[in-house]
Protein backbone atom coordinates (compact mmCIF):
# COMPACT_ATOMS: atom_id res chain seq x y z
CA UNK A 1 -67.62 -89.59 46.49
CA UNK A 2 -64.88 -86.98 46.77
CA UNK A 3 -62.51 -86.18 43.30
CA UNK A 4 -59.33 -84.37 44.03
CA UNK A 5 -58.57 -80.97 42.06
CA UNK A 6 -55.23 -82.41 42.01
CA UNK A 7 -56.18 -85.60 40.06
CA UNK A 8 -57.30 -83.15 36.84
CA UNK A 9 -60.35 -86.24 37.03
CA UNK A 10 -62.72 -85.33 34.55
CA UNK A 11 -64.49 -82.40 32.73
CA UNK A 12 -67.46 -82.34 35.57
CA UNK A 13 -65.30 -81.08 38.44
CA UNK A 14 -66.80 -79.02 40.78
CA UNK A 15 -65.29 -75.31 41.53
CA UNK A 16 -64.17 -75.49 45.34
CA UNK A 17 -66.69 -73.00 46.52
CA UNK A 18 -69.98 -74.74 44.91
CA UNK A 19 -70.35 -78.09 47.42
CA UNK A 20 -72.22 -80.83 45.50
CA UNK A 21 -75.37 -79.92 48.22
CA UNK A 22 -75.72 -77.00 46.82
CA UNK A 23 -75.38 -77.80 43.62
CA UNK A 24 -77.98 -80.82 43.79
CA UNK A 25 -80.08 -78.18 45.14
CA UNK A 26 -80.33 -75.38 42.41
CA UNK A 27 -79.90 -77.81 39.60
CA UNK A 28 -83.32 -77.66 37.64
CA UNK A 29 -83.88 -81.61 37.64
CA UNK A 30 -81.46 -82.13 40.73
CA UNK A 31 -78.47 -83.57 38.86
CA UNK A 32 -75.12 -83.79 40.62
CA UNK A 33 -72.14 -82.22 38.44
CA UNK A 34 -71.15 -85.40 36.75
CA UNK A 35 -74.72 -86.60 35.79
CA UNK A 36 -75.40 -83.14 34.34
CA UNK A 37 -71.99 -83.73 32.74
CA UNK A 38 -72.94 -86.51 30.85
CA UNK A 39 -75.96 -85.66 29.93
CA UNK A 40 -74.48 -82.52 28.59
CA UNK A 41 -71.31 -83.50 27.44
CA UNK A 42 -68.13 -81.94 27.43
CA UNK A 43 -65.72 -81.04 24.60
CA UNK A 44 -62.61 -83.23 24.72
CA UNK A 45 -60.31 -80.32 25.66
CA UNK A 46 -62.15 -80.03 29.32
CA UNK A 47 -60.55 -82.79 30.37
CA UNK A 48 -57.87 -83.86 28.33
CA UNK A 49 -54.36 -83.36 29.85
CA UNK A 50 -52.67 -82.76 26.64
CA UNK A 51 -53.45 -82.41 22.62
CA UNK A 52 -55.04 -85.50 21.94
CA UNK A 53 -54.60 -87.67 18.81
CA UNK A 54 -57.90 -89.68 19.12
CA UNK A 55 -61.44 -89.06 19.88
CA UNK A 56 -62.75 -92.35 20.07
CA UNK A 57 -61.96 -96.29 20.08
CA UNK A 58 -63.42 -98.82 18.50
CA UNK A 59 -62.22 -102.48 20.71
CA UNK A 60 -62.56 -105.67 18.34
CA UNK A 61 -63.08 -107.98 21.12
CA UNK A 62 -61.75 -111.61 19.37
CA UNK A 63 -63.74 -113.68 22.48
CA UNK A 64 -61.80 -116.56 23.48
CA UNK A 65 -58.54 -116.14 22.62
CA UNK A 66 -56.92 -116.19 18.66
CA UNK A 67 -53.75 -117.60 17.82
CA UNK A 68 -50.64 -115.72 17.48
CA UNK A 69 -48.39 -118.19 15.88
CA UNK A 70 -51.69 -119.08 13.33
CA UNK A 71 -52.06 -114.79 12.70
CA UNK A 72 -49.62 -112.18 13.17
CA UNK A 73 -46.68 -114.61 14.94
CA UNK A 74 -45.17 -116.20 11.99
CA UNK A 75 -42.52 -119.14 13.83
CA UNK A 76 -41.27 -121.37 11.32
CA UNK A 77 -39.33 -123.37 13.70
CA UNK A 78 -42.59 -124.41 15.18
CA UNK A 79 -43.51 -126.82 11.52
CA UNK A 80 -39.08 -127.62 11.44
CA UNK A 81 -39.66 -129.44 15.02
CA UNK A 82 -43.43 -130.51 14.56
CA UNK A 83 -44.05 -133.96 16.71
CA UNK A 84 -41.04 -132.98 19.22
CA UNK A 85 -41.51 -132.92 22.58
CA UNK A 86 -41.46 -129.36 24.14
CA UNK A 87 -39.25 -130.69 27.14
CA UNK A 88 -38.85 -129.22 30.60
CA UNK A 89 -37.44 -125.71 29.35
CA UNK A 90 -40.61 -124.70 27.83
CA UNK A 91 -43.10 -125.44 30.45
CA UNK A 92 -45.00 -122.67 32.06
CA UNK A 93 -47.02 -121.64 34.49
CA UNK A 94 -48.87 -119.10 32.03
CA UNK A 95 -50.56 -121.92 29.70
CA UNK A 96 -52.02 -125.16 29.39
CA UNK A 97 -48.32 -127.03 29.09
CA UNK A 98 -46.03 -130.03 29.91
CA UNK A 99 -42.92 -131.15 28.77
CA UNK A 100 -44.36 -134.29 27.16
CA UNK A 101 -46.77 -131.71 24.77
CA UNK A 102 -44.82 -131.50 21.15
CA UNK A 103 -45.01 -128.45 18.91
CA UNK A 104 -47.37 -127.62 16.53
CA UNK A 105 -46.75 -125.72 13.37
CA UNK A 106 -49.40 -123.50 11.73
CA UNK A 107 -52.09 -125.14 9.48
CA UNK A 108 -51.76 -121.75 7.40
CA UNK A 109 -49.01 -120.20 5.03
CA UNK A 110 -47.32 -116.98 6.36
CA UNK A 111 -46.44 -114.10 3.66
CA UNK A 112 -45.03 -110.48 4.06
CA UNK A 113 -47.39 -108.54 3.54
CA UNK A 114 -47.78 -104.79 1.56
CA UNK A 115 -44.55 -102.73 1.54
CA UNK A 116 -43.76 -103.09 5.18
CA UNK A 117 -43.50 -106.78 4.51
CA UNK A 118 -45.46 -107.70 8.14
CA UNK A 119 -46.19 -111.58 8.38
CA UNK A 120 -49.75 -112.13 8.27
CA UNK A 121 -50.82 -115.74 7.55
CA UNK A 122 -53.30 -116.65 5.08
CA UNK A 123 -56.15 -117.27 7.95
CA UNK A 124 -56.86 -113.14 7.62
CA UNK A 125 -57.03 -112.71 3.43
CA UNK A 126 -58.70 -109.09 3.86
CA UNK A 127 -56.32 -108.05 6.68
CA UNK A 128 -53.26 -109.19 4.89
CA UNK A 129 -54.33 -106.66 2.26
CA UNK A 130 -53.92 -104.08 4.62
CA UNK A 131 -50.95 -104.67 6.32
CA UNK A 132 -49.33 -100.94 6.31
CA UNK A 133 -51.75 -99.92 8.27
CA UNK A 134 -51.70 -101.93 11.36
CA UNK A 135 -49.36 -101.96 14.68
CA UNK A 136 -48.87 -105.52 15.28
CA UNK A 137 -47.32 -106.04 19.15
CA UNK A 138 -46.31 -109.38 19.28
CA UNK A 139 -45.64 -109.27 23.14
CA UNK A 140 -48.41 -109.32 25.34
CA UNK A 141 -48.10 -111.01 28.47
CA UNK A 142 -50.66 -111.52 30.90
CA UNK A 143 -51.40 -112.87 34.37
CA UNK A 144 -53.63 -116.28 34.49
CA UNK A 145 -54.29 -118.66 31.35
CA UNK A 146 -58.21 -118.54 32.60
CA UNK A 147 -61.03 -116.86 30.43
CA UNK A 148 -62.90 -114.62 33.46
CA UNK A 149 -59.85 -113.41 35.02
CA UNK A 150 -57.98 -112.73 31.60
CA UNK A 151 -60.75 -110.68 30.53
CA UNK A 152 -61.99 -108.76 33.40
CA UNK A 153 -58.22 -107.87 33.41
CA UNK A 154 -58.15 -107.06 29.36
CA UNK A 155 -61.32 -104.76 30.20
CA UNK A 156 -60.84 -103.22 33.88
CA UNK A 157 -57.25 -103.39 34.43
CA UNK A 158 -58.11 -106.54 37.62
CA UNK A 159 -57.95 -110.11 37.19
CA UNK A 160 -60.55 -109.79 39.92
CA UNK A 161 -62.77 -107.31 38.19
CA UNK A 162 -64.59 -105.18 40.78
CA UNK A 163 -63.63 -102.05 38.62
CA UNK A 164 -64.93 -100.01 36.03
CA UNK A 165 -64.56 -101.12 32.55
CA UNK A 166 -62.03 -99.22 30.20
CA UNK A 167 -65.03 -97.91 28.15
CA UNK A 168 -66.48 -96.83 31.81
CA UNK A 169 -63.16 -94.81 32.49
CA UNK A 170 -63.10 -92.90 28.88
CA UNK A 171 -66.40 -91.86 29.31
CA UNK A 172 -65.97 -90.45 32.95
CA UNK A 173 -63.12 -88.89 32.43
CA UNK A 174 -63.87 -87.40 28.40
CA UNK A 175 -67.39 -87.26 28.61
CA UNK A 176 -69.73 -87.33 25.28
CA UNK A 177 -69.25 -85.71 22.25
CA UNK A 178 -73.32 -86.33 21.61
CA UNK A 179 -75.60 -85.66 24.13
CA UNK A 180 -78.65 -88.00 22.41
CA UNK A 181 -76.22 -91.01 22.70
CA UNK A 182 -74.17 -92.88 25.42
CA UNK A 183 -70.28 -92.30 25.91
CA UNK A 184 -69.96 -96.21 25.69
CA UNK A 185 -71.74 -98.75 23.74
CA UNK A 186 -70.63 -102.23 23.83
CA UNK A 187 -71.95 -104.19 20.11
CA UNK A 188 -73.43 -107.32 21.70
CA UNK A 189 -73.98 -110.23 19.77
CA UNK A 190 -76.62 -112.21 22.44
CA UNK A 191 -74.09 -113.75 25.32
CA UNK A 192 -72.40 -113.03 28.31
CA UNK A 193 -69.05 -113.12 28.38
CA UNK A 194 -66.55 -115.43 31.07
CA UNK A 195 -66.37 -113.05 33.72
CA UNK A 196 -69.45 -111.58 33.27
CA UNK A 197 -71.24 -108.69 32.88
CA UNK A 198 -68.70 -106.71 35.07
CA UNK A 199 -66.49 -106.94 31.90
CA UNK A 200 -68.48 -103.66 30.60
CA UNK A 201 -69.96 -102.48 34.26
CA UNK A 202 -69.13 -98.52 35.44
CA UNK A 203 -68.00 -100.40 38.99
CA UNK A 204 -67.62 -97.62 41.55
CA UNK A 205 -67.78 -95.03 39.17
CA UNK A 206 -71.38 -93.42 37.92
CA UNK A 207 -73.49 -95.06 36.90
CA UNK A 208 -74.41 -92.97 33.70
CA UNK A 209 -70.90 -94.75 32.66
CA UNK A 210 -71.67 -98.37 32.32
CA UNK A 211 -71.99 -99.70 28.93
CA UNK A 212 -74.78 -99.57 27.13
CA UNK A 213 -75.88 -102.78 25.13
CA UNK A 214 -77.09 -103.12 21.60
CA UNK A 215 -78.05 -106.40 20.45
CA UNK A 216 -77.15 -107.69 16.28
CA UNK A 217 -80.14 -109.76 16.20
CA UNK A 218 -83.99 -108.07 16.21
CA UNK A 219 -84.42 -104.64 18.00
CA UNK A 220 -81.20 -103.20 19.00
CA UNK A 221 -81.88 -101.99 22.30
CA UNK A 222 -85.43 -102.75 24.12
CA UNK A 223 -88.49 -100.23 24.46
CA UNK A 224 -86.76 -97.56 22.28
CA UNK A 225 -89.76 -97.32 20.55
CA UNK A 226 -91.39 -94.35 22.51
CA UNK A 227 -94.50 -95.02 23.74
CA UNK A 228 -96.17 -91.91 25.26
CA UNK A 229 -95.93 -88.16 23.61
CA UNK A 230 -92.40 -85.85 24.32
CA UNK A 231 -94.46 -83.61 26.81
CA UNK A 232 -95.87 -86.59 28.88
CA UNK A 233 -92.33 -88.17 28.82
CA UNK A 234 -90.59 -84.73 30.04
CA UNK A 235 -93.26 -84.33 33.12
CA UNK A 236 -92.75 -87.77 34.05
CA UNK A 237 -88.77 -87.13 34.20
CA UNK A 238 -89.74 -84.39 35.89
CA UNK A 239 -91.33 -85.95 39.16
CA UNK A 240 -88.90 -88.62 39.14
CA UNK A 241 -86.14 -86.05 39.11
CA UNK A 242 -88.01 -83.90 41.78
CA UNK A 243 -88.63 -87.16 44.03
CA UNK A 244 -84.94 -88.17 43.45
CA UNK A 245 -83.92 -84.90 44.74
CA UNK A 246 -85.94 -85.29 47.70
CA UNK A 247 -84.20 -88.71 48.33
CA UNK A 248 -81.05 -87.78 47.44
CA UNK A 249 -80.98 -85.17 50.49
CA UNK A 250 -81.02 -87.72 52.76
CA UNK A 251 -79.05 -90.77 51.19
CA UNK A 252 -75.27 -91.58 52.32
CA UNK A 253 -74.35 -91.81 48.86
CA UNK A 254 -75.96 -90.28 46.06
CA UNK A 255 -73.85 -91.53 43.62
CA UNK A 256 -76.48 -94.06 41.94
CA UNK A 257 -79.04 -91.79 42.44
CA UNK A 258 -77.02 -89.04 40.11
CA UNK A 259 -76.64 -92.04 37.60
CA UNK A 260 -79.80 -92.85 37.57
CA UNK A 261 -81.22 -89.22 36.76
CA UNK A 262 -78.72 -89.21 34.19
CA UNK A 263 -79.64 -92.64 32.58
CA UNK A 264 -82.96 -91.52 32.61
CA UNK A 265 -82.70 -88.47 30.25
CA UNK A 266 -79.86 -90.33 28.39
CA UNK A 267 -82.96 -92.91 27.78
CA UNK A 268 -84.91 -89.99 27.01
CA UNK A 269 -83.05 -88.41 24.23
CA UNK A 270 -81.79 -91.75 22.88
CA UNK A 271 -85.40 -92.72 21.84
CA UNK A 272 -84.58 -90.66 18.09
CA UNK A 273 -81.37 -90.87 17.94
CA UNK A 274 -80.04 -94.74 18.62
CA UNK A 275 -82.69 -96.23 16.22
CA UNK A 276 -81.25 -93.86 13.38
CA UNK A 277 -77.70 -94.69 14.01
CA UNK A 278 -78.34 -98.33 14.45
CA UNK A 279 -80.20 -98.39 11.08
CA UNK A 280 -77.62 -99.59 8.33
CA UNK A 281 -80.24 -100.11 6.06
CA UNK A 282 -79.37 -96.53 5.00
CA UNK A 283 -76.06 -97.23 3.61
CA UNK A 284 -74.92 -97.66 0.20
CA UNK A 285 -75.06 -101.25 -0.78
CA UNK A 286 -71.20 -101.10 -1.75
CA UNK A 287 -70.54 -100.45 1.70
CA UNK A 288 -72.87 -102.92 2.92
CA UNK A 289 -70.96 -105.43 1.19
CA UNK A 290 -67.98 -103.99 1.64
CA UNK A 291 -68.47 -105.20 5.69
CA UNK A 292 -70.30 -108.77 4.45
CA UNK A 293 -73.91 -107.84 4.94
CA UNK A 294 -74.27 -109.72 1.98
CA UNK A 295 -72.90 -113.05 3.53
CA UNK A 296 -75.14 -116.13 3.37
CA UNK A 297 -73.50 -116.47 6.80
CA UNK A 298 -75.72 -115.09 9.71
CA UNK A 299 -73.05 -114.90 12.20
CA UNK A 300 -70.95 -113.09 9.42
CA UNK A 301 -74.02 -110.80 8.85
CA UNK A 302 -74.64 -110.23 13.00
CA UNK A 303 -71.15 -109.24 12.78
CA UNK A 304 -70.79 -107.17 9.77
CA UNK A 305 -74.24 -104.81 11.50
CA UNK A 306 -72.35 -104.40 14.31
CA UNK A 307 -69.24 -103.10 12.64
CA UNK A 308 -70.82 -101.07 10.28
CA UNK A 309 -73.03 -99.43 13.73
CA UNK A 310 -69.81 -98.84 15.02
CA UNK A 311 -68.61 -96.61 12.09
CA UNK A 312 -71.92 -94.63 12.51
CA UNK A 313 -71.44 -94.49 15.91
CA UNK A 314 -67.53 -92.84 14.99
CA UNK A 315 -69.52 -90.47 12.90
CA UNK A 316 -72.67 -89.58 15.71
CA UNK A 317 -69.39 -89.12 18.46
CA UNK A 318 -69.49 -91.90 20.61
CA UNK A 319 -66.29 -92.16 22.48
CA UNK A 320 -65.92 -95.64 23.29
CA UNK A 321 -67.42 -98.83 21.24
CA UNK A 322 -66.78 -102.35 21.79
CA UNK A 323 -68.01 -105.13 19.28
CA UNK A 324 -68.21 -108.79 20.57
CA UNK A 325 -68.00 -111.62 18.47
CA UNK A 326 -71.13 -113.70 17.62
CA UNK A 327 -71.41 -117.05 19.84
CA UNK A 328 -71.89 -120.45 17.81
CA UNK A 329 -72.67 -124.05 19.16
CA UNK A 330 -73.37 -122.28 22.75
CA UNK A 331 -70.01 -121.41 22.99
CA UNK A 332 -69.26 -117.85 24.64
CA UNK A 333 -65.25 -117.87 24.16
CA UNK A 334 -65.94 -117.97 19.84
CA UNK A 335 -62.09 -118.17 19.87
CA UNK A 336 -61.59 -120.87 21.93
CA UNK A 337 -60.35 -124.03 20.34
CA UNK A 338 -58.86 -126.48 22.31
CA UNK A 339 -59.61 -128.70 19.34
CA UNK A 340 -60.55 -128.43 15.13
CA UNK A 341 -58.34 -125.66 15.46
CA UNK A 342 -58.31 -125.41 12.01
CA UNK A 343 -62.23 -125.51 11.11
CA UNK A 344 -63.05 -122.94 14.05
CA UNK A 345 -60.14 -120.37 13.84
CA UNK A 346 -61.65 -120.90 9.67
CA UNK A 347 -64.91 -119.60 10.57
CA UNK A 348 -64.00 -116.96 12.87
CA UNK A 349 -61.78 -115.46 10.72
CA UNK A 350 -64.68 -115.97 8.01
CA UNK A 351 -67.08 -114.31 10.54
CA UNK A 352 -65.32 -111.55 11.46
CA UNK A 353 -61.98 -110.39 9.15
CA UNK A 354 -63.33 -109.18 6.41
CA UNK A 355 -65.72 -106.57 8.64
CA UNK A 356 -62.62 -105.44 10.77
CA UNK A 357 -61.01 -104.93 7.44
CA UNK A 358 -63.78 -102.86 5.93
CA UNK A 359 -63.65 -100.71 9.27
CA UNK A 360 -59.76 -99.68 8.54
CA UNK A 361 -60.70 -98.90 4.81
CA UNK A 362 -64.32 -97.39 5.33
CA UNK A 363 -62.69 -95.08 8.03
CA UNK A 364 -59.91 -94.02 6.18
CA UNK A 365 -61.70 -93.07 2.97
CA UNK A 366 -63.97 -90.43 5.44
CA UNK A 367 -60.90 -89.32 6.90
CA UNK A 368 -62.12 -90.54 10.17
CA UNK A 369 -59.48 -93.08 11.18
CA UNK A 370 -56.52 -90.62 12.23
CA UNK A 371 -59.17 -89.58 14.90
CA UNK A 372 -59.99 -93.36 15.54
CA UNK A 373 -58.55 -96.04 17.01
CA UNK A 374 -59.31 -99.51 16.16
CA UNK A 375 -57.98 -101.86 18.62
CA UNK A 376 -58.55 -105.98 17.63
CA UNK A 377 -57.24 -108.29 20.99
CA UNK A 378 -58.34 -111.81 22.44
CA UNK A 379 -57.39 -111.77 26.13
CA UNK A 380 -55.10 -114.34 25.42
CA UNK A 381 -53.49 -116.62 22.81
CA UNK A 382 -53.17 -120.22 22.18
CA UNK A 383 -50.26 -122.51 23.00
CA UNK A 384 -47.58 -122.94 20.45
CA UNK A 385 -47.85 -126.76 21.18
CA UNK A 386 -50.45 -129.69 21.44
CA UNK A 387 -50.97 -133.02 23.55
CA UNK A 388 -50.99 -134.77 20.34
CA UNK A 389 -51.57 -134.11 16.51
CA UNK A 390 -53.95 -135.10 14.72
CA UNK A 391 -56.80 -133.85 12.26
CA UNK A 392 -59.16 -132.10 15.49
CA UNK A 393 -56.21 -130.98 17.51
CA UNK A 394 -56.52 -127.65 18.75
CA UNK A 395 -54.13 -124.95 21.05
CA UNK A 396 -55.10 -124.49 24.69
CA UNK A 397 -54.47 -121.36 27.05
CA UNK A 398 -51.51 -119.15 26.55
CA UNK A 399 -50.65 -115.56 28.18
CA UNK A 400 -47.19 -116.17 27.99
CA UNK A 401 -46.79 -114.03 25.05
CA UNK A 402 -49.60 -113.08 22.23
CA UNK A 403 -50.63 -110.65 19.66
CA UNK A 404 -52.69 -108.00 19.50
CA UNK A 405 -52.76 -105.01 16.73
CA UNK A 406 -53.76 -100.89 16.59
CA UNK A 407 -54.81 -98.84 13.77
CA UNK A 408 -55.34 -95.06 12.97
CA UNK A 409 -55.23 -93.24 16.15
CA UNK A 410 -51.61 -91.30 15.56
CA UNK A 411 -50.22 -95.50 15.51
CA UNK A 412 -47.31 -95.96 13.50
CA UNK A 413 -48.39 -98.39 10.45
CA UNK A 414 -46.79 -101.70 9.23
CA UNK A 415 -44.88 -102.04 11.96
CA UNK A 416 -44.27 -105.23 14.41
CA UNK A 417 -43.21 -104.18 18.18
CA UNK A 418 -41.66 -106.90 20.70
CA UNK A 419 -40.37 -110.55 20.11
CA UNK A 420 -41.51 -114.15 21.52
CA UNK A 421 -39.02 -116.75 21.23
CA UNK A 422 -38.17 -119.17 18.15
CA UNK A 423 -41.43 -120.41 18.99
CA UNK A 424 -44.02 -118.40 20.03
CA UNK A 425 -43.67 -119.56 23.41
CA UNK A 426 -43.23 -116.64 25.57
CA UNK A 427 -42.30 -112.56 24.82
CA UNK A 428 -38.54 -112.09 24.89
CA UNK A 429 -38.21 -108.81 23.29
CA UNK A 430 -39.84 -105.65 24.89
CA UNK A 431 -42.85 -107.54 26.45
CA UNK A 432 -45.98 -105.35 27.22
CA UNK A 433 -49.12 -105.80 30.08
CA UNK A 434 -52.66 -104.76 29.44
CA UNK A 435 -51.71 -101.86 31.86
CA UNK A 436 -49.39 -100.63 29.23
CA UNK A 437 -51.56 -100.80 26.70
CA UNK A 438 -54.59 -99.04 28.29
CA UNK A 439 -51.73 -96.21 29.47
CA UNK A 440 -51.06 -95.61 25.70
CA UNK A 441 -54.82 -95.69 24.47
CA UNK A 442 -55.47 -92.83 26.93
CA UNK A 443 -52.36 -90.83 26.22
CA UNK A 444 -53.50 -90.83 22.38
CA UNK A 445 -57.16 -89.79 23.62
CA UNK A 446 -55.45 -86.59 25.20
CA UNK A 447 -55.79 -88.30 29.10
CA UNK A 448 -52.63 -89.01 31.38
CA UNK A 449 -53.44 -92.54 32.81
CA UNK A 450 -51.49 -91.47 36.37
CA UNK A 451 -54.03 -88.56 36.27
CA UNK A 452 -57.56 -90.04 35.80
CA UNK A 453 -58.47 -91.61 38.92
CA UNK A 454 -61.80 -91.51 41.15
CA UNK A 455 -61.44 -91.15 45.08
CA UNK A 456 -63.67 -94.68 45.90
CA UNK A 457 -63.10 -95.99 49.57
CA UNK A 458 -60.52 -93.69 50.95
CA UNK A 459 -57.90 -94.23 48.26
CA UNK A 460 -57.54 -92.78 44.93
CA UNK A 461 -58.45 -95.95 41.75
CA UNK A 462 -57.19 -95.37 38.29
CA UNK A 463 -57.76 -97.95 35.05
CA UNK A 464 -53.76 -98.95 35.56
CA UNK A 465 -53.59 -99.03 39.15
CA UNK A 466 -50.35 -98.71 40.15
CA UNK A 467 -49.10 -99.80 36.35
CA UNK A 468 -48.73 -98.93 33.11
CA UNK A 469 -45.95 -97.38 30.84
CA UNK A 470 -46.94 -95.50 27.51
CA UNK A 471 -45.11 -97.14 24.41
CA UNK A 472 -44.40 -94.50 22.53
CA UNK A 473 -42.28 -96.57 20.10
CA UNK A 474 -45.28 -97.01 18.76
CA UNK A 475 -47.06 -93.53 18.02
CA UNK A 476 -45.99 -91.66 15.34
């Protein structure tokens, strides 16, 4: 691995005149310079590229896919011409269509919402409430209408995957605030998502950087219950650090063996802290129920701990938190619903609104969500239109144009950006790529998407690629 002064990579970069042999070598525990950065940490400003307005995100991942025109999207035209045929004109490549599908109008009312007067349908009662403070963009478009490559390109940037994972590339190149907990923690709720693991995997980049997994159901994380004393621990870190350094002398690539050491004493320090920040017991049962921890709904409830873990998590410094949604009826894509559209889209919204809401308002009332970001997106949305209508008809795959929404973070609030057409059926008006989203999450964390990149077989990767414009329309 080679990073380029040039590239301004990340806080762990090596002075010119110190090689990473020599380093390895008079490092107490034989850490390279960007394991004994993260197990360290580094204060934003080492590696931020200019004054950031963020310090951490927190991604609502809505598995599956939610409906625009049933959310944020409001199309009246789609309930005028309800039954009609689509026709030729509005058949795409980008979703599940043909002209002999008719259009489909939403099974929910749409209001303005707050002062801003946003639509928001009645599907998202909580949300609706809090319409002033969310960025709605109303034009994403994306590449394939297929679950694995939509979101292995919604979380690495590559329909293909074989990258790091945004939470991967905010902890290499910010580091953590915390040294006792992990840079990125993805808020599992017992599945693996279409496209796999590789959706939260460091790729090609250290592995001290992949996500770390927390479960909603039982223990949080497995064998954090120490099991020997602190000084027994510490000698045994010892001799594995001394034998790594022995191995590393000789190894092509020490890369995973600098992870490694690093994910060790992460492991390490993580015994005290992770069980203390994963334990909402602690909180006040107002803001328990606040999130729905007092649901008779266990999915609600899985989702609610998780939520509520990620505000602690805010609090304890972690830069970069993902919460999945909880799997029913063995399906891993929660959002999906190619049919009884209406029942499903019901209980997801019942499972998991009311705890995104209480993460805007809990936030704000710390004073904690200017200096968050809370980012809610599917990796794609649902067709405007439907083979045929009926009581269980449903919306199939759509990346044509869909919605997606920001909050805190230096976002402006109650404010729509971009346009799809009359109906919903593709972005007309400004229309945005993942690329250009990632480029504007970074530029509010302080980091220059062009400039974070890691030198990985003889070319120089970044999270955009060659992509990626920041909207600043949208910051305020």
């Amino acid at each position: 691995m080679s990073i380029h002064n040039r590239a301004c990579n990340c806080p762990g970069q090596v002075a010119p005149q110190v090689g990473r042999r020599g380093f390895l070598q008079q490092s107490a525990f034989g850490f390279g310079w960007l394991a004994f950065n993260s197990l360290f940490g580094q204060p934003a400003s080492a590696a931020a590229h200019h004054a950031a307005k963020a310090k951490s995100i927190i991604f609502c991942f809505m598995d599956g896919g939610p409906s625009h025109v049933d959310t944020f999207d409001y199309k009246p035209m789609l309930k005028k011409h309800e039954g009609k045929a689509i026709g030729e004109a509005a058949v795409s490549k980008r979703s599940q269509s043909a002209a002999s599908r008719v259009w489909f109008g939403s099974p929910w009312q749409f209001k303005q919402r707050c002062q801003s007067g946003l639509w928001v349908s009645d599907l998202f009662p909580n949300l609706a409430k809090l319409a002033d403070e969310i960025c709605v963009v109303r034009s994403m478009v994306g590449e394939l209408p297929l679950h694995g490559q939509s979101n292995l390109l919604l979380h690495t940037g590559r329909i293909l995957g074989q990258a790091p994972s945004f939470g991967s590339w905010v902890s290499y190149g910010l580091g953590t605030v915390n040294q006792n907990l992990p840079g990125y923690v993805v808020l599992n709720n017992d599945w693996v998502p279409n496209g796999g693991l590789e959706n939260f995997g460091s790729s090609f980049l250290p592995a001290s950087h992949q996500a770390t997994m927390m479960r909603s159901k039982g223990v949080p994380v497995d064998n954090i219950q120490p099991k020997e004393s602190s000084a027994l621990q510490r000698r045994k870190l010892a001799l594995l650090a001394e034998q790594d350094k022995a191995f590393a002398s000789s190894a092509s690539d020490r890369q995973a063996i600098e992870g490694a050491i690093a994910n060790y004493e992460t492991a390490f320090r993580m015994q005290t802290a992770l069980p203390e920040v994963a334990d909402v017991s602690r909180e006040p049962e107002a803001i328990r129920k606040l999130y729905g921890l007092d649901s008779t709904d266990e999915h609600q409830r899985y989702y609610a701990t998780q939520a509520l873990r990620a505000r602690r998590m805010v609090e304890a410094g972690v830069r970069f938190i993902e919460i999945t949604c909880p799997s029913f009826d063995g399906n891993n894509s929660p959002w999906d619903q190619h049919g009884l559209l209406k029942v499903n889209h019901e209980k997801n919204a019942r499972v998991t609104e009311q705890s995104v809401a209480a993460l805007i308002v809990d936030l704000k009332q710390r004073g904690l969500l200017d200096q968050t970001i809370i980012l809610w997106a599917g990796e794609m949305g649902r067709t405007p239109h439907t083979p045929v209508i009926n009581a269980d008809c449903g919306r199939d795959h759509h990346v044509n144009g869909f919605t997606l929404f920001v909050a805190g973070g230096g976002f402006k609030r109650g404010i729509a950006y971009g346009e799809t057409d009359e109906f919903g059926n593709a972005a007309v008006v400004n229309p945005l790529t993942v690329h250009d989203i990632h480029a504007t999450l970074l530029h509010q964390l302080g980091v220059d998407h062009t400039k974070l990149t890691f030198r990985h077989g003889g070319r120089d990767y970044r999270l955009t690629d060659v992509h990626g414009t920041v909207i600043k329309e949208i910051l305020s």
